[in-house]
N, C-alpha and C. Protein backbone atom coordinates (compact mmCIF):
# COMPACT_ATOMS: atom_id res chain seq x y z
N UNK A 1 -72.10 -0.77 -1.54
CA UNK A 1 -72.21 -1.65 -0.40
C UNK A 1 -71.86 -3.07 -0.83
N UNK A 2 -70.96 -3.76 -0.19
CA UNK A 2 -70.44 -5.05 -0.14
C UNK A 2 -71.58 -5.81 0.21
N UNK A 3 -71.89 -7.08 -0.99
CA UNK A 3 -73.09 -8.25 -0.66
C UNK A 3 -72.46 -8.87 0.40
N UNK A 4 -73.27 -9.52 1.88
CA UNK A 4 -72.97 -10.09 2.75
C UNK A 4 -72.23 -11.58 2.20
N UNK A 5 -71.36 -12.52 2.77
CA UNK A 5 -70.63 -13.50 2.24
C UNK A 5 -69.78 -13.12 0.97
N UNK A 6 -69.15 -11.99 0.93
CA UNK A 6 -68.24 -12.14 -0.31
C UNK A 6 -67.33 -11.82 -0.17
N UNK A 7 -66.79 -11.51 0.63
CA UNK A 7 -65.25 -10.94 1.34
C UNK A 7 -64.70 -12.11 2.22
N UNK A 8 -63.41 -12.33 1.00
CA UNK A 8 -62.42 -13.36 1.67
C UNK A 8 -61.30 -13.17 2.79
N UNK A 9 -61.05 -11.58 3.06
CA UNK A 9 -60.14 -11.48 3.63
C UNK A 9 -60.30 -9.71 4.54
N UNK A 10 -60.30 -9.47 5.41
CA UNK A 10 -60.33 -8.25 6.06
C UNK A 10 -59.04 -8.03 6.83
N UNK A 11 -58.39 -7.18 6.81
CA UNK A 11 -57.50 -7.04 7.60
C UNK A 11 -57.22 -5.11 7.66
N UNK A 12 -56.82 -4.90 9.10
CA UNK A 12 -56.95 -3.83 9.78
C UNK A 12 -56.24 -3.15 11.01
N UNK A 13 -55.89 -2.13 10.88
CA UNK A 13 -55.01 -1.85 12.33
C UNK A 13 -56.28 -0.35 12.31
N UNK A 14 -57.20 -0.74 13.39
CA UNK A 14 -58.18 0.54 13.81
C UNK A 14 -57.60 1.50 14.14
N UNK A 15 -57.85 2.11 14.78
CA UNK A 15 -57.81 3.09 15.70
C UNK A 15 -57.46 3.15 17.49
N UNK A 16 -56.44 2.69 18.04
CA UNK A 16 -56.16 2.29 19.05
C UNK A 16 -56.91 3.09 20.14
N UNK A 17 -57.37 2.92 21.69
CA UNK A 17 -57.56 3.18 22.57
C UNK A 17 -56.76 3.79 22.93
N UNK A 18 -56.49 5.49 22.48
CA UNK A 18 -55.37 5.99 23.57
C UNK A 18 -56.04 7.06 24.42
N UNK A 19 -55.03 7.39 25.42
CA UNK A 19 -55.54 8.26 26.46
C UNK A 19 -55.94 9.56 25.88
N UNK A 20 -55.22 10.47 24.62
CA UNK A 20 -55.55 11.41 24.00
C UNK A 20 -56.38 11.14 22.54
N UNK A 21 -57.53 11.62 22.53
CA UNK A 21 -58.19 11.93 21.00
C UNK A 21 -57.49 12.12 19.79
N UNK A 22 -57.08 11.69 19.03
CA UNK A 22 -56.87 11.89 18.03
C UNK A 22 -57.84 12.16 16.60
N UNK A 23 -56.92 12.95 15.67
CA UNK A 23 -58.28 12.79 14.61
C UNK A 23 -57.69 12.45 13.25
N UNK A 24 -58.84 11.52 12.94
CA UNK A 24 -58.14 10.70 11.60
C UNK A 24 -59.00 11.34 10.50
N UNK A 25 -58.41 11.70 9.03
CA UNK A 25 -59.12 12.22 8.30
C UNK A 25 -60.68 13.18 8.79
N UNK A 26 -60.30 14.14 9.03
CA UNK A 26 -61.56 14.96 9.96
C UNK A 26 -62.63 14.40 10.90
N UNK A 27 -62.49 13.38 11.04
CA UNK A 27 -62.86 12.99 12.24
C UNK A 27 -62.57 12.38 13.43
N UNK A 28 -63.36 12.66 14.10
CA UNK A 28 -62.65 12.07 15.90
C UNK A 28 -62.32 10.47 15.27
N UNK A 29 -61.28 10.05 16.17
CA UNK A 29 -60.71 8.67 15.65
C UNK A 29 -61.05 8.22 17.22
N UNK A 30 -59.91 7.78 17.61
CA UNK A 30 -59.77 6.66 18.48
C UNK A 30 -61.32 6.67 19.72
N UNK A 31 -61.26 5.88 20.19
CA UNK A 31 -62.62 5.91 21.86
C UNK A 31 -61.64 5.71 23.04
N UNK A 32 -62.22 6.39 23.92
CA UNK A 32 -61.62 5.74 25.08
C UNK A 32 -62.20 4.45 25.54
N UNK A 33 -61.16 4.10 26.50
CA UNK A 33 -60.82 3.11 26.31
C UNK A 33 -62.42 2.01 26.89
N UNK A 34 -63.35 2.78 27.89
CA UNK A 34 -63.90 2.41 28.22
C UNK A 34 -65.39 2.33 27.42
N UNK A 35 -65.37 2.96 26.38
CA UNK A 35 -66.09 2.56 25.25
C UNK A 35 -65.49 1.98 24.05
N UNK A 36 -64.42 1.31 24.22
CA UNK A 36 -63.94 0.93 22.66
C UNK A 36 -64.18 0.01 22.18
N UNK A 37 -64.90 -1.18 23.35
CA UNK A 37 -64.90 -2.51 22.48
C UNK A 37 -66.18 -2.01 21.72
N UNK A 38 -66.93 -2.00 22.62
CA UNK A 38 -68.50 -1.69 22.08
C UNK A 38 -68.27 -1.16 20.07
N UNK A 39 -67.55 -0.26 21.08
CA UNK A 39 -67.36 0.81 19.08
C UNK A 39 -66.82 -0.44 18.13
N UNK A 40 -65.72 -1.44 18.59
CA UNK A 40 -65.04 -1.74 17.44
C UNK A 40 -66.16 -3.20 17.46
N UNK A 41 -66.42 -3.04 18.35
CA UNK A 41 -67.70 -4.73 18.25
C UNK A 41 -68.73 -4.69 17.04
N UNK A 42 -68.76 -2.98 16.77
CA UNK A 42 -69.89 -2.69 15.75
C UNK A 42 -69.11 -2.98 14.45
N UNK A 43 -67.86 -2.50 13.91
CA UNK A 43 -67.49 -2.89 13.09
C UNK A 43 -67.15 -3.98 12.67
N UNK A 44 -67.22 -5.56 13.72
CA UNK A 44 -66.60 -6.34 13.64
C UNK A 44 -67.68 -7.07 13.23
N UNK A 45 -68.76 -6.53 13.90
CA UNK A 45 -70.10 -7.17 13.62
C UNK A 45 -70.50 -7.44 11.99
N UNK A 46 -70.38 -6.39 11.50
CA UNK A 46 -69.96 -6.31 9.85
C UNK A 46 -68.89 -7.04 9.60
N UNK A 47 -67.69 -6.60 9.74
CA UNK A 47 -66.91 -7.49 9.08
C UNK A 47 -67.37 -9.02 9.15
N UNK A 48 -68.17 -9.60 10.06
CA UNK A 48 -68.27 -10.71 10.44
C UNK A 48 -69.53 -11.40 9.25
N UNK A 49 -70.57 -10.03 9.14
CA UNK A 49 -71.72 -10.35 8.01
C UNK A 49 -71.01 -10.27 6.41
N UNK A 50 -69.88 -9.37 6.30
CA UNK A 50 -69.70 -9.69 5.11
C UNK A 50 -68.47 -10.53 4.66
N UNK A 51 -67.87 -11.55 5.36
CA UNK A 51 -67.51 -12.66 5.21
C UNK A 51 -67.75 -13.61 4.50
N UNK A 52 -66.96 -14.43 3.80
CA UNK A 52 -67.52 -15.56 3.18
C UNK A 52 -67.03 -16.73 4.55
N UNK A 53 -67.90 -17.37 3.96
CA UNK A 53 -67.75 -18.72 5.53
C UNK A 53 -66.40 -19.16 5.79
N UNK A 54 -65.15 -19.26 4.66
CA UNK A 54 -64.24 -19.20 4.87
C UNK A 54 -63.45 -18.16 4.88
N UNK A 55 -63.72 -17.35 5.08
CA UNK A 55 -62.82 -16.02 5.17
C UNK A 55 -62.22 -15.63 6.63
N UNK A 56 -61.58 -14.56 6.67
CA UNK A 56 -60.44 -14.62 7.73
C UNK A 56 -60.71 -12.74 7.60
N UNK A 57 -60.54 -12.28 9.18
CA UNK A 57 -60.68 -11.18 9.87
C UNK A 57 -59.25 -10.87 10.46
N UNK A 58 -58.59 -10.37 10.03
CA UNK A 58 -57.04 -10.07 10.97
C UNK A 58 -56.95 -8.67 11.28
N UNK A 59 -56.93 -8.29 12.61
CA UNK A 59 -56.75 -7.06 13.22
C UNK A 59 -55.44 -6.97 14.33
N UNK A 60 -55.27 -6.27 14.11
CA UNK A 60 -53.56 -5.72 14.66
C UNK A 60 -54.38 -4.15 16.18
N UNK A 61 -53.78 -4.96 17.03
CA UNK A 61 -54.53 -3.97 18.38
C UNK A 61 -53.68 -3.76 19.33
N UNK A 62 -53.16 -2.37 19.51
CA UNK A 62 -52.28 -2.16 20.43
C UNK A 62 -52.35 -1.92 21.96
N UNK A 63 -51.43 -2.04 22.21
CA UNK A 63 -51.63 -1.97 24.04
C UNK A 63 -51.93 -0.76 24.09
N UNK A 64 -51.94 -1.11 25.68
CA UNK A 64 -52.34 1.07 26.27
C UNK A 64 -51.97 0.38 28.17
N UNK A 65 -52.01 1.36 28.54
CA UNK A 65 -52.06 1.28 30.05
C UNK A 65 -53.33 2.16 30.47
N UNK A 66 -53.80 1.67 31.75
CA UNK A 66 -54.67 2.69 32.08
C UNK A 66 -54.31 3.86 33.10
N UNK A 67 -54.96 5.11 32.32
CA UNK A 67 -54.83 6.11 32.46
C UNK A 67 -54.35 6.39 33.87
N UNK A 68 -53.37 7.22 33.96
CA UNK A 68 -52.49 7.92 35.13
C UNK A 68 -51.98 6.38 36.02
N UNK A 69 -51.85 5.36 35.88
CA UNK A 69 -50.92 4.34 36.46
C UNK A 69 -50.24 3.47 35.33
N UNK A 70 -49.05 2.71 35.92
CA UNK A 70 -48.38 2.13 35.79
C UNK A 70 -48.60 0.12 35.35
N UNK A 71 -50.44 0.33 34.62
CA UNK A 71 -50.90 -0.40 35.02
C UNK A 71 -50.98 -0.91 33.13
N UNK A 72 -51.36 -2.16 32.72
CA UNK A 72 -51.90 -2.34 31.74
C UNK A 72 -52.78 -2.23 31.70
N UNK A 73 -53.75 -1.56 30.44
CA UNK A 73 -55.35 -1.58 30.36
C UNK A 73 -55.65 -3.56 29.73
N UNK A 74 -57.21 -3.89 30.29
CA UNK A 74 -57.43 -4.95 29.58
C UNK A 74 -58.19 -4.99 28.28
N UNK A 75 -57.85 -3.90 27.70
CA UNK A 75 -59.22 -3.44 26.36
C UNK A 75 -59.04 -4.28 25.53
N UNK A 76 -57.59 -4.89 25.10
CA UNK A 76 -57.37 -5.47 23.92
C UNK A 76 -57.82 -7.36 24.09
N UNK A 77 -57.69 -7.46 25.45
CA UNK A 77 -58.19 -8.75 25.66
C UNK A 77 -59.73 -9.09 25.35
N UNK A 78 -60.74 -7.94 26.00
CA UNK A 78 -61.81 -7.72 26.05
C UNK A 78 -62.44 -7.41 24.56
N UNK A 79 -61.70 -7.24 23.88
CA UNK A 79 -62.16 -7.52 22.32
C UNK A 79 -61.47 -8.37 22.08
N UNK A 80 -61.10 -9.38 22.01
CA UNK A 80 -60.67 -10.88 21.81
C UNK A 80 -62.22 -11.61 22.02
N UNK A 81 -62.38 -11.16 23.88
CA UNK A 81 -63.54 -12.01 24.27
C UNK A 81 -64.93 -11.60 23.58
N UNK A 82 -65.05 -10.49 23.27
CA UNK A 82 -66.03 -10.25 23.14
C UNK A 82 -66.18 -10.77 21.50
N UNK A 83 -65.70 -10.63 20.58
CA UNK A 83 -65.53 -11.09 19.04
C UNK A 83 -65.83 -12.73 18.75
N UNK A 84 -65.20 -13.45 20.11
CA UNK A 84 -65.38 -14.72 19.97
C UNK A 84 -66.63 -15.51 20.58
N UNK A 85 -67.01 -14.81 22.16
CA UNK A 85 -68.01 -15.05 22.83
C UNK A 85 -69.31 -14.69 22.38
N UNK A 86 -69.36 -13.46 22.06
CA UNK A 86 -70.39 -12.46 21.66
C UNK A 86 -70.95 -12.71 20.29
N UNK A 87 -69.90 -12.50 19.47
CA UNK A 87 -70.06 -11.94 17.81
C UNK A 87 -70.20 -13.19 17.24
N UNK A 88 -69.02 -14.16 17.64
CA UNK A 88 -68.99 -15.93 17.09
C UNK A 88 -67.74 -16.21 16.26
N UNK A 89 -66.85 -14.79 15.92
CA UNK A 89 -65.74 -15.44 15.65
C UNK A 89 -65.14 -16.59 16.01
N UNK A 90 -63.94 -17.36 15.29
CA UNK A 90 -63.29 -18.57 16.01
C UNK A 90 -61.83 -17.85 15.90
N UNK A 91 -60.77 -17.65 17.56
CA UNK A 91 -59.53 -17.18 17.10
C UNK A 91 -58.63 -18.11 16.09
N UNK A 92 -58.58 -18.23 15.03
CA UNK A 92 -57.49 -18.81 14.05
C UNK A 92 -56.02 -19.00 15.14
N UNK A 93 -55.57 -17.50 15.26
CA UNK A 93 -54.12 -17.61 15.75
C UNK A 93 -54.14 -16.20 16.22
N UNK A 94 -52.92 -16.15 17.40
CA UNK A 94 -52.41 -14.78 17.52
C UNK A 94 -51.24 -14.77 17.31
N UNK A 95 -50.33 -13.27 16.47
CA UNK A 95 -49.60 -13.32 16.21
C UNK A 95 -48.77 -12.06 17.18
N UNK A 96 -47.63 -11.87 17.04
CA UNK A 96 -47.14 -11.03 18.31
C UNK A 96 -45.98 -9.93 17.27
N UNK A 97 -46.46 -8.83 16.53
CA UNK A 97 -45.77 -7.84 15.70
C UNK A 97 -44.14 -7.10 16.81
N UNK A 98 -43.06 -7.39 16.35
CA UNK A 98 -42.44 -6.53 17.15
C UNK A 98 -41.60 -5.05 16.69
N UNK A 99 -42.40 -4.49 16.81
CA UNK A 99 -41.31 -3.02 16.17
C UNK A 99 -41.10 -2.29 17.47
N UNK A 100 -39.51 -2.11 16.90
CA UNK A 100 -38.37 -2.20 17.66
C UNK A 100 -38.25 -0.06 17.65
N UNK A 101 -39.01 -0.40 16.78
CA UNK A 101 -38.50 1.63 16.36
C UNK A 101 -40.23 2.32 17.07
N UNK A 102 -40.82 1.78 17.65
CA UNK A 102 -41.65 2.13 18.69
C UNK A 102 -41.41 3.24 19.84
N UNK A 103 -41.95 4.21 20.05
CA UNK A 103 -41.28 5.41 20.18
C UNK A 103 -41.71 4.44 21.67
N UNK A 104 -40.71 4.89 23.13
CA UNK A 104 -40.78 4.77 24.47
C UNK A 104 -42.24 4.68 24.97
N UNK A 105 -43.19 4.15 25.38
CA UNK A 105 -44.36 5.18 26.13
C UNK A 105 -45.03 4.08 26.72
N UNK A 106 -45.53 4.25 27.97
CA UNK A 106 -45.92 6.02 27.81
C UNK A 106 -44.72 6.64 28.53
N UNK A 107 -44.13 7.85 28.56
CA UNK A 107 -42.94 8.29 28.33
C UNK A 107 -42.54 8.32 30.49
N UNK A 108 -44.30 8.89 30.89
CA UNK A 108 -44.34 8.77 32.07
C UNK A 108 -43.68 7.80 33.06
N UNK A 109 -44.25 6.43 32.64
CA UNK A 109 -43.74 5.13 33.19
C UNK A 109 -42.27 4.44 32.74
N UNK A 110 -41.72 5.35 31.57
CA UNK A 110 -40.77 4.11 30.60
C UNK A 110 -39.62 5.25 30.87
N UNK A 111 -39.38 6.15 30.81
CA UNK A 111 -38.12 7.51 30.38
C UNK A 111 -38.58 8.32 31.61
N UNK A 112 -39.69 8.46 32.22
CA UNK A 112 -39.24 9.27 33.80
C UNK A 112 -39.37 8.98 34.90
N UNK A 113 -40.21 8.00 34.86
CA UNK A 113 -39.68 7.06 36.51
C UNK A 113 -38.88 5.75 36.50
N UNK A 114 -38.75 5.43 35.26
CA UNK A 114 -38.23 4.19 34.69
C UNK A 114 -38.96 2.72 35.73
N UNK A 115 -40.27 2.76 35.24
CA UNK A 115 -41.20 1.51 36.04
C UNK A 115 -41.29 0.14 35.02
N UNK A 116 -41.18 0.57 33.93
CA UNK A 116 -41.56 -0.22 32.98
C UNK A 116 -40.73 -0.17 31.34
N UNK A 117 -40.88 -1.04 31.03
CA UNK A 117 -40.07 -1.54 29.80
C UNK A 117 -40.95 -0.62 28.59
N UNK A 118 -40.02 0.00 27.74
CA UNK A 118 -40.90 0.01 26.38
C UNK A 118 -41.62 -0.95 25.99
N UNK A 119 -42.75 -0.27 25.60
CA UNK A 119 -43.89 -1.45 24.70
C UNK A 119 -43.68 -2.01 23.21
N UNK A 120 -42.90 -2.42 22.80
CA UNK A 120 -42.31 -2.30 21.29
C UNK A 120 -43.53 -3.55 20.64
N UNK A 121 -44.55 -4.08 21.07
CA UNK A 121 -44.88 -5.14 20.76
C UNK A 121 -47.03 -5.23 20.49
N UNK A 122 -47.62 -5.26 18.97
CA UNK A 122 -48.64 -5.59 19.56
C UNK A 122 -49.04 -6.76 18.76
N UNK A 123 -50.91 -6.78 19.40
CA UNK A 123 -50.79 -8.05 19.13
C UNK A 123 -51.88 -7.86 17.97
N UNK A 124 -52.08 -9.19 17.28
CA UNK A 124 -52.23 -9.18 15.72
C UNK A 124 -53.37 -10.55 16.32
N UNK A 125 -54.72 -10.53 16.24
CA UNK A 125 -55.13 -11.48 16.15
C UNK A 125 -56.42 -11.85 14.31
N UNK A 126 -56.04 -13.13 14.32
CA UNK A 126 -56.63 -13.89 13.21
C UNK A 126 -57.62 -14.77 13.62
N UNK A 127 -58.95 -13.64 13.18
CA UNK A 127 -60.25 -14.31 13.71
C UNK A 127 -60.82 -14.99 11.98
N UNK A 128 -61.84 -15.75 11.94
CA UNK A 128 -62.50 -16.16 11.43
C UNK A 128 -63.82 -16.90 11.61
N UNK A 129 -64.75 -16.98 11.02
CA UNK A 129 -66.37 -17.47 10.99
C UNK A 129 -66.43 -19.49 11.09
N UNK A 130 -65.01 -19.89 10.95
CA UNK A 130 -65.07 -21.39 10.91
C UNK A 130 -63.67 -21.88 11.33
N UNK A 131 -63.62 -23.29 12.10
CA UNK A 131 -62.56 -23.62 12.79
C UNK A 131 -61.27 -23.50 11.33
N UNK A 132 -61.85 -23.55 10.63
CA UNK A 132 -61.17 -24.17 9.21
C UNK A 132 -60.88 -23.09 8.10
N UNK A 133 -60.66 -21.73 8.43
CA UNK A 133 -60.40 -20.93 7.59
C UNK A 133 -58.88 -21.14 6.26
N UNK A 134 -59.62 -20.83 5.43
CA UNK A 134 -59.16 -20.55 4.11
C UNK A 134 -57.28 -20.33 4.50
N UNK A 135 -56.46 -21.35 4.33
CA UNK A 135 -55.29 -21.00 4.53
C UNK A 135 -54.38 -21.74 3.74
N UNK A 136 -53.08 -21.07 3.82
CA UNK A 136 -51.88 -22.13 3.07
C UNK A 136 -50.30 -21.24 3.49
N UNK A 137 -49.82 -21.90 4.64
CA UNK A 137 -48.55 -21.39 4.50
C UNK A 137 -47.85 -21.59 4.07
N UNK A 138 -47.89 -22.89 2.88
CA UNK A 138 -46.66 -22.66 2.19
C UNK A 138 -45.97 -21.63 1.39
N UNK A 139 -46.78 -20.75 1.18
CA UNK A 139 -46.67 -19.19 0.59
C UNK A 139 -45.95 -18.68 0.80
N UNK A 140 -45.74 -18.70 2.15
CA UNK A 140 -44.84 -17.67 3.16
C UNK A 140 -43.41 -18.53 3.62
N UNK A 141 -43.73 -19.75 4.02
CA UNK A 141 -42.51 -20.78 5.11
C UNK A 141 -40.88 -20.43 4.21
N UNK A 142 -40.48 -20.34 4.78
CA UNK A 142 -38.52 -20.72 4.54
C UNK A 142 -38.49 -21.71 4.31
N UNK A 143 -37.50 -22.06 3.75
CA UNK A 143 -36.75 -23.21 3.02
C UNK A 143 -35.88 -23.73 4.40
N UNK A 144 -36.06 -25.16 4.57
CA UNK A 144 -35.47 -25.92 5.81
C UNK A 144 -33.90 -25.58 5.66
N UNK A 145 -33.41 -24.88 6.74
CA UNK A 145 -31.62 -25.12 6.42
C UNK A 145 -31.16 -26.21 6.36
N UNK A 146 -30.13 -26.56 6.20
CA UNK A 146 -28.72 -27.32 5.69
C UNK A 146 -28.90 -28.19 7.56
N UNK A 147 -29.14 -27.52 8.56
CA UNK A 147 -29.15 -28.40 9.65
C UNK A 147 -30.25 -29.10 10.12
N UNK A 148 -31.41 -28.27 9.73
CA UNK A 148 -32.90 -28.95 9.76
C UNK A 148 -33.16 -30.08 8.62
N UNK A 149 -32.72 -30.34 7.58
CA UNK A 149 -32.68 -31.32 6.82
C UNK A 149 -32.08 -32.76 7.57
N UNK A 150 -30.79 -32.52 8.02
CA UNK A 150 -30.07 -33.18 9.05
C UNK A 150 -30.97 -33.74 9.70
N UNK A 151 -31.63 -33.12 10.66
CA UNK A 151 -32.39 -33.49 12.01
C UNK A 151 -33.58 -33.93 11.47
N UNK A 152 -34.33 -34.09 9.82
CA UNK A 152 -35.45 -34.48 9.86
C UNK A 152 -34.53 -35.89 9.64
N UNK A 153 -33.54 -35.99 8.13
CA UNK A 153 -33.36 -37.40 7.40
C UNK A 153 -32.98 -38.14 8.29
N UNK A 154 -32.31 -37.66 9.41
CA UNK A 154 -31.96 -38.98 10.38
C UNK A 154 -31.88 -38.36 12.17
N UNK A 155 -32.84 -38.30 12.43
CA UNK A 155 -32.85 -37.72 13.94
C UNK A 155 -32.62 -38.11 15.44
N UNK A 156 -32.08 -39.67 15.10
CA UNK A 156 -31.33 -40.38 16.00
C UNK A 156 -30.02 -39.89 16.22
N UNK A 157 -30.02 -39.98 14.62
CA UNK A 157 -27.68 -39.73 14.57
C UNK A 157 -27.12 -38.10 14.52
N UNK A 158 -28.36 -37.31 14.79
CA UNK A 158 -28.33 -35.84 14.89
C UNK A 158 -28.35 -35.26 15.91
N UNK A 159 -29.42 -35.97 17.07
CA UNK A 159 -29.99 -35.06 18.27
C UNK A 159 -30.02 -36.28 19.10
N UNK A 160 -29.24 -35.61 20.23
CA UNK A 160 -29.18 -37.11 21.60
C UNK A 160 -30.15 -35.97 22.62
N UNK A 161 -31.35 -36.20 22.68
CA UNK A 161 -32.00 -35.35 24.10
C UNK A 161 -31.33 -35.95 25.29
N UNK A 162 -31.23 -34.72 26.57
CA UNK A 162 -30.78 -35.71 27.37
C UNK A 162 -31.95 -35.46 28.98
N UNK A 163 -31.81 -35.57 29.96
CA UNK A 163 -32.35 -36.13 30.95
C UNK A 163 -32.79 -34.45 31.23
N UNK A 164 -33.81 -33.77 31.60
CA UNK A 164 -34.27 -32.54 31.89
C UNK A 164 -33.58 -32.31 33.42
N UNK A 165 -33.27 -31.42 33.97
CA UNK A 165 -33.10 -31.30 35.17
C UNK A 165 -34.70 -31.21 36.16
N UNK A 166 -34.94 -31.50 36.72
CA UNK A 166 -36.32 -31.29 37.55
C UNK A 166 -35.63 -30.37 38.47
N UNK A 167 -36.69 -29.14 38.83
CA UNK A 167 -36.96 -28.24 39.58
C UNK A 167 -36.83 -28.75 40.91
N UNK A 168 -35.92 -28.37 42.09
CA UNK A 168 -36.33 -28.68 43.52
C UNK A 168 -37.70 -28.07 43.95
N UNK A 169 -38.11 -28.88 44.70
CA UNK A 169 -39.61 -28.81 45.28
C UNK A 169 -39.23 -27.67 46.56
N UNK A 170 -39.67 -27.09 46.93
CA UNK A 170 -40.05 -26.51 48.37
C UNK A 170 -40.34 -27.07 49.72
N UNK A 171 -39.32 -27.37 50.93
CA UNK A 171 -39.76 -28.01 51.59
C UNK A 171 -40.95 -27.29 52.13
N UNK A 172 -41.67 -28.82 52.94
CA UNK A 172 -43.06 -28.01 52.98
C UNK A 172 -42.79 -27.88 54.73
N UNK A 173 -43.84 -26.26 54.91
CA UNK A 173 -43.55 -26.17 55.86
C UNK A 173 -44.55 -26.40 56.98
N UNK A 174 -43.97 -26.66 58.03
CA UNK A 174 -44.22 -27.46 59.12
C UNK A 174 -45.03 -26.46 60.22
N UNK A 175 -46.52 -26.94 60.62
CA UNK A 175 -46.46 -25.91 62.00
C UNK A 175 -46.48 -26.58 63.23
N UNK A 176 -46.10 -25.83 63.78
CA UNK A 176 -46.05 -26.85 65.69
C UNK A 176 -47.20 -26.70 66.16
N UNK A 177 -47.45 -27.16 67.09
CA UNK A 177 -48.78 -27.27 67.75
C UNK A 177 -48.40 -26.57 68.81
């Protein structure tokens, strides 16, 4: 058992909310959807005790629709709220994963009535116990190109912004008496 405060870093892709059971290493995996925060609230609850004050929680949570419509489920939001409201996480950031090799689905809405777009996309959020978690991107960042150098050393003689177009308004409409 992990001493509470000693874990700098958790990161996780659960067990998604899908409409069919699956089973992960001999046991039932995923919940539906209408018990799932609860379930993953319990684990988060932990992850949250064995944290160090600066440590960082990153979970990767995929969409779903709800069952037999054309509809999005809100499960993945509802553990956002509940982690931050509830538990006391602070969201760091969300990040938006896109894989492109994401099989169609649900196959119902996307390949046989054609209602809806493949889902190729989930979302990745970065919770933590303090506004101020443990970070450094310079780790990761790219090297400024050859044109971004440009636009920092002199950004007058690089970039002329010019006048935005404004949106026409709607005339407003009129009733007679």
């Amino acid at each position: 058992m992990l001493p509470d405060n000693s874990v700098n870093l958790v990161m996780t892709s659960p067990p998604f909310a899908l409409q069919r059971e699956k089973e992960y290493l001999n046991r039932s995996g995923n919940k539906a959807q209408e018990d799932y925060v609860e379930w993953l609230a319990k684990f988060g609850s932990l992850v949250l005790q064995k944290l160090r004050d600066d440590g960082s929680f990153v979970i990767d949570i995929g969409g779903a629709y709800v069952k037999g419509a054309p509809e999005r489920a809100l499960y993945p939001f509802r553990v956002l709220l509940k982690f931050c409201d509830d538990l006391g996480f602070k969201l760091a950031q969300d990040f938006y994963w896109n894989n492109p090799a994401k099989l169609p689905s649900p196959i119902e809405w996307v390949n046989k009535r054609k209602l809806r777009a493949k889902d190729s996309v989930n979302t990745v959020w970065w919770f933590s116990k303090t506004q101020w978690p443990k970070a450094d991107v310079r780790k990761v960042l790219a090297p400024y190109s050859e044109r971004m150098k440009l636009l920092i050393k002199d950004p007058a003689a690089f970039y002329k912004p010019g006048t935005r177009p404004r949106p026409a308004l709607a005339p407003e409409k009129r009733h007679s008496a």
